[in-house]
C-alpha atoms as a PDB file:
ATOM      1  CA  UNK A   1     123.561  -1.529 -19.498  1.00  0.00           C
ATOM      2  CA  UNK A   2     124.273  -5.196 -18.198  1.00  0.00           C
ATOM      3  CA  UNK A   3     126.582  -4.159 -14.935  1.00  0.00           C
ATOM      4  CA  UNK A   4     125.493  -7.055 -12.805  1.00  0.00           C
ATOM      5  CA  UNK A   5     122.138  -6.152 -13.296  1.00  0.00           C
ATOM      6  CA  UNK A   6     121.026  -9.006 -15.211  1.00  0.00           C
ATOM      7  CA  UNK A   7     119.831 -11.853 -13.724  1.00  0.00           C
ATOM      8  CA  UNK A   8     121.447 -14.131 -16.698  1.00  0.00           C
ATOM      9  CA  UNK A   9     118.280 -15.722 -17.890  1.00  0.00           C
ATOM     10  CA  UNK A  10     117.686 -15.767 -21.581  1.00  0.00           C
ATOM     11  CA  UNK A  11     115.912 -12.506 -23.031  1.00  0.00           C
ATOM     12  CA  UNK A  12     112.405 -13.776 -24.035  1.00  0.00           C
ATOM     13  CA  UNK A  13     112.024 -13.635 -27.816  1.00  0.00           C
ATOM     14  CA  UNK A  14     109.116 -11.025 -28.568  1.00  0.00           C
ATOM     15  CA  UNK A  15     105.541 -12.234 -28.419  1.00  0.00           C
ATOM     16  CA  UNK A  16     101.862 -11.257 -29.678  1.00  0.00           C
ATOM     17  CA  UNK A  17     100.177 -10.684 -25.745  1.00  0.00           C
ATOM     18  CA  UNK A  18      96.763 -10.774 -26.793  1.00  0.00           C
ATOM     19  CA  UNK A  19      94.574 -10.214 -23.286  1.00  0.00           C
ATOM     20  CA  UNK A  20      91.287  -9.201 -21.699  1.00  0.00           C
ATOM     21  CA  UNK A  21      90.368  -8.237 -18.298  1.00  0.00           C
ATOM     22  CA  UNK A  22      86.833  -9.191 -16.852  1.00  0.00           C
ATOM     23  CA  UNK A  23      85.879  -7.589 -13.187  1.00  0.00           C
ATOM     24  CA  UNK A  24      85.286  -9.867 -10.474  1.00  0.00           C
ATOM     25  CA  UNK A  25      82.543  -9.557  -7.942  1.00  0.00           C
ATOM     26  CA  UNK A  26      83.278 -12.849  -5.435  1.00  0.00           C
ATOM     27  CA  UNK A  27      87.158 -13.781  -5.949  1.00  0.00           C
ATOM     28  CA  UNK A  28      86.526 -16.943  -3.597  1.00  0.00           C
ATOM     29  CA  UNK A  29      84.029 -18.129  -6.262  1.00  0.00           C
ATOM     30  CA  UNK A  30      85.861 -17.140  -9.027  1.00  0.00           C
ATOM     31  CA  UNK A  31      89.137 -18.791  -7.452  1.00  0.00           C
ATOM     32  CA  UNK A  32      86.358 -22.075  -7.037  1.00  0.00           C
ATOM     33  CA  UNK A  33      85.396 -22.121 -10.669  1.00  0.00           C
ATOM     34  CA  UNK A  34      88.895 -21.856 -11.715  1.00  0.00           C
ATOM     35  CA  UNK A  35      90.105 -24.703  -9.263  1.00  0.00           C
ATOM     36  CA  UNK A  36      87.472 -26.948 -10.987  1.00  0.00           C
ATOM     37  CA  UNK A  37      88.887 -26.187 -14.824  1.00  0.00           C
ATOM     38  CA  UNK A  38      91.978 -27.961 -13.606  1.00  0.00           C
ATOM     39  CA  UNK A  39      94.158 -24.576 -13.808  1.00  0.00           C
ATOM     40  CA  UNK A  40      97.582 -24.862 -11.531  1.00  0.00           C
ATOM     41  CA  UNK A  41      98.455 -22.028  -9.189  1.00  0.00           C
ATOM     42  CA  UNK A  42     101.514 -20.199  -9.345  1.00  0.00           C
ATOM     43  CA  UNK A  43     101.070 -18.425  -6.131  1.00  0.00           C
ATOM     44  CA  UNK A  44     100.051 -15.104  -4.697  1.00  0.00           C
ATOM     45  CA  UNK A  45     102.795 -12.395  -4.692  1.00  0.00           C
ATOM     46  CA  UNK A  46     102.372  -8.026  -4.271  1.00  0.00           C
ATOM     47  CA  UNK A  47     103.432  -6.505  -7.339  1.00  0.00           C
ATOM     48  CA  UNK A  48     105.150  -2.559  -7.067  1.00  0.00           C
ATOM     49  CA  UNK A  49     105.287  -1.292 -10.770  1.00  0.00           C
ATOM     50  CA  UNK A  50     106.503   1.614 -11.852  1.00  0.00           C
ATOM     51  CA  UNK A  51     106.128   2.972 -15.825  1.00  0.00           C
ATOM     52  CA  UNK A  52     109.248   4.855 -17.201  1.00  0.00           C
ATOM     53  CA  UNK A  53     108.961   7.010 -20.176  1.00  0.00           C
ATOM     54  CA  UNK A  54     110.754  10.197 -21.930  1.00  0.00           C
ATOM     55  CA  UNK A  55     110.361  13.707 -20.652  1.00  0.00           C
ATOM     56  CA  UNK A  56     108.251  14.599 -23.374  1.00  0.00           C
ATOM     57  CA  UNK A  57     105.977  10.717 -22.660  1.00  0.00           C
ATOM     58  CA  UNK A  58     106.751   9.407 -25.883  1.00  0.00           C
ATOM     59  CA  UNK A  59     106.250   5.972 -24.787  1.00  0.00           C
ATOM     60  CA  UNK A  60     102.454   6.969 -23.810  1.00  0.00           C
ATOM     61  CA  UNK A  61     102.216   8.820 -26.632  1.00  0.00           C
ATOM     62  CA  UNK A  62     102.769   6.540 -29.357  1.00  0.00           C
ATOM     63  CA  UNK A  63     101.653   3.324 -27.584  1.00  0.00           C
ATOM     64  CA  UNK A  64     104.413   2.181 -26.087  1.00  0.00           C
ATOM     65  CA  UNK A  65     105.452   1.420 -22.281  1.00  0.00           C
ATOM     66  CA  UNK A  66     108.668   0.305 -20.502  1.00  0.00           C
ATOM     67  CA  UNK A  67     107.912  -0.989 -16.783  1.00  0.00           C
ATOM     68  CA  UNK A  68     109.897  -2.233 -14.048  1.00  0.00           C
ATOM     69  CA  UNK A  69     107.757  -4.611 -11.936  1.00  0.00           C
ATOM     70  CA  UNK A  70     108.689  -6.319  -8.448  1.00  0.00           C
ATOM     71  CA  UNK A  71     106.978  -9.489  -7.331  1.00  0.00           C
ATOM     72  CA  UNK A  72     106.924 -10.114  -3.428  1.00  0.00           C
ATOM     73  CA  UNK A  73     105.599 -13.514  -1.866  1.00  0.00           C
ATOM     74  CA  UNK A  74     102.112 -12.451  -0.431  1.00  0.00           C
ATOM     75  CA  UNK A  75     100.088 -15.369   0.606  1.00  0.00           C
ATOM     76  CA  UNK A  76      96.319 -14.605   1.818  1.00  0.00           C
ATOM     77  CA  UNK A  77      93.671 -16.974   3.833  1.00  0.00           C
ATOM     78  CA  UNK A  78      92.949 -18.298   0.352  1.00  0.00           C
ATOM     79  CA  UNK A  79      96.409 -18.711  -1.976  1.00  0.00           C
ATOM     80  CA  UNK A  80      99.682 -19.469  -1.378  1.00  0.00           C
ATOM     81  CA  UNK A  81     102.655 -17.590  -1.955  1.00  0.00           C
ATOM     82  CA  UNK A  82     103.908 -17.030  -4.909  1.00  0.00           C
ATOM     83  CA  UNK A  83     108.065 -16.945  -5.636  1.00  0.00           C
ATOM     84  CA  UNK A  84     109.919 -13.060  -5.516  1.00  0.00           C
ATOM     85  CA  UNK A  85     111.556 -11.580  -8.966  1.00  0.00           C
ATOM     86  CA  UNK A  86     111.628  -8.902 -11.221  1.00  0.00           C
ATOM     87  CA  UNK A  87     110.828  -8.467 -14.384  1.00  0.00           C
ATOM     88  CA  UNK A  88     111.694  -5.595 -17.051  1.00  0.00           C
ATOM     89  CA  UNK A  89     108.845  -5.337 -19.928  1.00  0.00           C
ATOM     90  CA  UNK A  90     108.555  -3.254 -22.664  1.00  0.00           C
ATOM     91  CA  UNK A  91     105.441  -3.624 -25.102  1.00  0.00           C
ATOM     92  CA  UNK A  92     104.653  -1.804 -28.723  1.00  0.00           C
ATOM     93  CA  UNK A  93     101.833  -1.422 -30.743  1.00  0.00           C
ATOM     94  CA  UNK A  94     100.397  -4.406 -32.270  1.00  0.00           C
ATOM     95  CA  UNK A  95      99.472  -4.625 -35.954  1.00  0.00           C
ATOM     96  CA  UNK A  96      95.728  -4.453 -36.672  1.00  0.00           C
ATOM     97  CA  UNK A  97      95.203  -4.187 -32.820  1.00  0.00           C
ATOM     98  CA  UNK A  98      92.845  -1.616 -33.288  1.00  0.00           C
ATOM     99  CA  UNK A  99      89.884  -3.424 -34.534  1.00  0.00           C
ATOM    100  CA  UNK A 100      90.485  -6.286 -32.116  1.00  0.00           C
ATOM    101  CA  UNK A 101      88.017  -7.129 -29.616  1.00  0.00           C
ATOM    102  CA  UNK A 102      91.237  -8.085 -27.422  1.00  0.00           C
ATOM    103  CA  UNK A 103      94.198  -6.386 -25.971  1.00  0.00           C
ATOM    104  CA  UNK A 104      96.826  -6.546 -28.431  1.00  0.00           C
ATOM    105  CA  UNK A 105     100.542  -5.557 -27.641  1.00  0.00           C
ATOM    106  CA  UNK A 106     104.116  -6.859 -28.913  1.00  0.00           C
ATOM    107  CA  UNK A 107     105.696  -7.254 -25.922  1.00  0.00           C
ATOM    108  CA  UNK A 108     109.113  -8.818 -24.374  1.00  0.00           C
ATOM    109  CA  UNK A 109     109.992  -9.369 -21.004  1.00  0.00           C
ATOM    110  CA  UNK A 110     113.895  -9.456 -19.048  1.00  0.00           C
ATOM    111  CA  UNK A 111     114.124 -11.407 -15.426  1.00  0.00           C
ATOM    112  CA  UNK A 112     116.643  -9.027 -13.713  1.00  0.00           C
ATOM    113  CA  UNK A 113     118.613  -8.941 -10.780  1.00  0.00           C
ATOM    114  CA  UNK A 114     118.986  -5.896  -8.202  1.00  0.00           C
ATOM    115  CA  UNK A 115     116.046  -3.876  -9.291  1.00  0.00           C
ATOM    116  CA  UNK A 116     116.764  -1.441  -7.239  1.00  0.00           C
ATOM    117  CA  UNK A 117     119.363  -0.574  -9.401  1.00  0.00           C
ATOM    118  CA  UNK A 118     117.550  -0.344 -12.392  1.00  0.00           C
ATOM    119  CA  UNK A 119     115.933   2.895 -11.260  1.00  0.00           C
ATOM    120  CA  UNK A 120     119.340   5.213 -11.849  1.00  0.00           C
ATOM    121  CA  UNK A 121     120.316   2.997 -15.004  1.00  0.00           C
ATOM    122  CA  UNK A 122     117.203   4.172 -16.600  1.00  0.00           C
ATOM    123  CA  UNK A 123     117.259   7.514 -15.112  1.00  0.00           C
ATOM    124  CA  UNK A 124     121.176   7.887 -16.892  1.00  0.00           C
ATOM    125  CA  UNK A 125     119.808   6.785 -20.039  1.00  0.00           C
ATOM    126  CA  UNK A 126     116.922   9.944 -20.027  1.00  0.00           C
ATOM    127  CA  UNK A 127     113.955   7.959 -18.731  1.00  0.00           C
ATOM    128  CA  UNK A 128     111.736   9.444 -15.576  1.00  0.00           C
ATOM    129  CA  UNK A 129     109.817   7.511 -13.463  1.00  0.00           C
ATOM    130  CA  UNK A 130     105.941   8.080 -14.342  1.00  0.00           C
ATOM    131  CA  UNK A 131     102.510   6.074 -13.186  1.00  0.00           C
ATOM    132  CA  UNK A 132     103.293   3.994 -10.233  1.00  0.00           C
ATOM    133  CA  UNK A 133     100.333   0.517  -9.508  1.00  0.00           C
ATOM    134  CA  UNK A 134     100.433  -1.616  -7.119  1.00  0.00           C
ATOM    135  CA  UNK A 135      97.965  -4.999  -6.945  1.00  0.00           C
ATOM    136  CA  UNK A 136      98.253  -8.205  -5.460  1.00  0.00           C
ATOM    137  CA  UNK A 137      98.265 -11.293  -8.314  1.00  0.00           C
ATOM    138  CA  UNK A 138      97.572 -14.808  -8.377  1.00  0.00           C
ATOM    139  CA  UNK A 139      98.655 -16.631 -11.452  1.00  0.00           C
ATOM    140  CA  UNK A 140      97.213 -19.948 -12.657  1.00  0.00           C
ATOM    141  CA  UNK A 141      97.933 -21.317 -15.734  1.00  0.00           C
ATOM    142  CA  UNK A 142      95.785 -23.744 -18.473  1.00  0.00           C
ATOM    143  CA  UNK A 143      97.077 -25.400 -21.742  1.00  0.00           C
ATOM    144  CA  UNK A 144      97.912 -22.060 -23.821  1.00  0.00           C
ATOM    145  CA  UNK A 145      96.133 -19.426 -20.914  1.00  0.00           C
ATOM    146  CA  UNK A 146      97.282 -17.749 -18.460  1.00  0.00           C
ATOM    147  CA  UNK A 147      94.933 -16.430 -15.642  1.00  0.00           C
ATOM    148  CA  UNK A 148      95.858 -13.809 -13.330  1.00  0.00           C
ATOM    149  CA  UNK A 149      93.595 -12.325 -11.136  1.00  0.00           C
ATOM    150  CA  UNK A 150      94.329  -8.840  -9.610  1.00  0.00           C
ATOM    151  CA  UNK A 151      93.090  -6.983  -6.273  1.00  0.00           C
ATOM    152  CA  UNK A 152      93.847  -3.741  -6.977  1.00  0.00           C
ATOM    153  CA  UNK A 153      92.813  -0.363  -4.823  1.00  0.00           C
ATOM    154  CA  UNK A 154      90.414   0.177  -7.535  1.00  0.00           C
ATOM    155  CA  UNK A 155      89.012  -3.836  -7.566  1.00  0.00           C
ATOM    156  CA  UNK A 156      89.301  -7.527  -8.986  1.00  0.00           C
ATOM    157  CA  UNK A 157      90.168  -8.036 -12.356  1.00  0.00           C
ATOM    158  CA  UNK A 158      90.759 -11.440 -13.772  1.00  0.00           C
ATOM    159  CA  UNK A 159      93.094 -11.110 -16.692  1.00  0.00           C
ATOM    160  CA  UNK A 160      93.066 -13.990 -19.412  1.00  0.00           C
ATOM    161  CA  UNK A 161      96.315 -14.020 -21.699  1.00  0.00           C
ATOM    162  CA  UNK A 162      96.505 -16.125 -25.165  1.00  0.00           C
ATOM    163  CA  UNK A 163      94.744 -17.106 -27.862  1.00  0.00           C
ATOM    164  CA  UNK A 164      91.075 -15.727 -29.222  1.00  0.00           C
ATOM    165  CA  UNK A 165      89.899 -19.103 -28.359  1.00  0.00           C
ATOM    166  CA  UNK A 166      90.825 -20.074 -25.495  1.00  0.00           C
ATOM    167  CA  UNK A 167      89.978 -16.496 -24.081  1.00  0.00           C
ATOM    168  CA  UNK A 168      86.518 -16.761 -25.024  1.00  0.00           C
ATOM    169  CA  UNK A 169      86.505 -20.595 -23.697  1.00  0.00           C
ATOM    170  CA  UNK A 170      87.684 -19.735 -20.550  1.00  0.00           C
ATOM    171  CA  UNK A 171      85.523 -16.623 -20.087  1.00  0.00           C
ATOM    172  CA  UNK A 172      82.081 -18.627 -21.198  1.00  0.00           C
ATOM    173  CA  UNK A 173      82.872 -21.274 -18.404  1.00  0.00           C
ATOM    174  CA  UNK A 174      83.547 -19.004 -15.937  1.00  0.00           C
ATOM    175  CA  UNK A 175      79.889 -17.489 -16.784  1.00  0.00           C
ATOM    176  CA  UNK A 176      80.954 -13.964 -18.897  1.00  0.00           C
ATOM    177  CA  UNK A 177      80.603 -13.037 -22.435  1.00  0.00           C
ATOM    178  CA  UNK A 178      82.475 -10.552 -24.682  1.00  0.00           C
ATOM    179  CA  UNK A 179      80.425  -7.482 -23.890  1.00  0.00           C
ATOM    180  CA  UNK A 180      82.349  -8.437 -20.290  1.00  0.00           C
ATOM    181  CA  UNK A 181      85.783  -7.808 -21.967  1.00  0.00           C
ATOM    182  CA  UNK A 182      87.813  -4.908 -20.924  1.00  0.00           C
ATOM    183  CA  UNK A 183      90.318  -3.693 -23.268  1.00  0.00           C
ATOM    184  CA  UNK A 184      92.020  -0.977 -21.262  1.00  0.00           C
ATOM    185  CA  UNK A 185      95.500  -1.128 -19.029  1.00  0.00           C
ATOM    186  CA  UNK A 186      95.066  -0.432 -15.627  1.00  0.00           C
ATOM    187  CA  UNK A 187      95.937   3.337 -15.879  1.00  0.00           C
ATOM    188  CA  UNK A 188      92.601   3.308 -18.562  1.00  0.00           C
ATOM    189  CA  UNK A 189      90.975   1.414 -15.568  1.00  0.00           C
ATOM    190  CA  UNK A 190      92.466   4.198 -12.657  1.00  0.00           C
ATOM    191  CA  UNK A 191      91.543   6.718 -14.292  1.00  0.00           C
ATOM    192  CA  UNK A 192      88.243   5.896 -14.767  1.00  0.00           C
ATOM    193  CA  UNK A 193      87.723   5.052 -11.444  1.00  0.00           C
ATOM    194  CA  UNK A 194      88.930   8.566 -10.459  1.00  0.00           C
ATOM    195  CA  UNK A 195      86.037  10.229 -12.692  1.00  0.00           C
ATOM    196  CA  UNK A 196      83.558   8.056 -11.071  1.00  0.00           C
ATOM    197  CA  UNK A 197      84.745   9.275  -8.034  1.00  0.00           C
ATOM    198  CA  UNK A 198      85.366  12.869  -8.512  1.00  0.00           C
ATOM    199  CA  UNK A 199      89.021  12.652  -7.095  1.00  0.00           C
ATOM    200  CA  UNK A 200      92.372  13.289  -8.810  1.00  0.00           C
ATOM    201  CA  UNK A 201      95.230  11.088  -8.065  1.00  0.00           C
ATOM    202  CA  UNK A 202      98.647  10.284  -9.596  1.00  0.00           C
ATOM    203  CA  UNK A 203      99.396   6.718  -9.040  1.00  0.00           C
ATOM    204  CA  UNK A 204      97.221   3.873  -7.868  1.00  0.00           C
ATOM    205  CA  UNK A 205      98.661   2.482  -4.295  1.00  0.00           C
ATOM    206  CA  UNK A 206      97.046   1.036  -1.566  1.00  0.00           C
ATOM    207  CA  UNK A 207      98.181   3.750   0.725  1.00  0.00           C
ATOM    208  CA  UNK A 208      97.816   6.859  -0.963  1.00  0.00           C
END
């Protein structure tokens, strides 16, 4: 399925993502807090991602997900832009994950070139386009974290990705605690937002 569409980066050797998302109330005192741990920014960019799965959702089904995800430079009053590129990622099932406090997913990630391509090259191979997100992310990055925190049409979210401990670290200075953590993806977060609201939609856009 290469066809130009590669963007001939190295594939990314699978990894343990172990993550947590915390809600954020005040993102200019969050974005403070995490300015004064030292963290470098990577930039603010709008992210369209789209989930592809089998007719019959087998991906969902058993715990799996394959997602095409375009990053657009999106500076704001308060971050810079970030750089553009796409990114395919797949992610499994974890062992153990279950009885983890944290996120836990096997995932690996492909840089690729001409996403818009990628669309009818998935299509040929029998996958369907399913839940569509869109959210706005700002990436900063510690020793062994990564921080990314996410305006979405449903709210903020501050994702922290890598170890146990420097998860909890990161969360205790930033004043939360584990009964903070949020395990769920953001459809888990969606579609709870939908029964709060007593509304039914399909995909999570700004614009609906």
């Amino acid at each position: 399925m290469q066809h130009g569409l590669y963007s001939g980066m190295p594939r990314r050797s699978t990894h343990r993502e172990i993550e947590i998302k915390l809600r954020i109330a005040d993102v200019p005192q969050l974005v403070a807090k995490i300015r004064r741990l030292g963290a470098a920014c990577e930039g603010r960019v709008f992210e369209e991602n789209t989930l592809y799965d089998t007719p019959g959702e087998n991906f969902r089904r058993s715990g799996r997900l394959l997602r095409i995800r375009i990053e657009t430079p999106a500076r704001s009053a308060l971050l810079a832009a970030g750089k553009a590129r796409a990114v395919i990622t797949s992610k499994s099932p974890a062992p153990a994950a279950a009885r983890s406090r944290y996120k836990e997913k096997l995932e690996r990630e492909l840089p690729v070139q001409s996403p818009r391509k990628w669309p009818g090259a998935l299509r040929s191979l029998g996958f369907r386009p399913g839940f569509c997100y869109e959210k706005y992310r700002t990436t900063f990055r510690l020793p062994g974290l990564h921080l990314d925190l996410d305006e979405t049409p449903v709210g903020t979210y501050l994702e922290l990705e890598g170890s146990p401990r420097a998860i909890d670290r990161t969360a205790r200075t930033l004043g939360f605690s584990p009964r903070d953590y949020i395990r769920g993806t953001y459809w888990d977060v969606f579609q709870a937002d939908c029964r709060r609201r007593g509304r039914f939609a399909k995909n999570m856009r700004f614009r609906t």
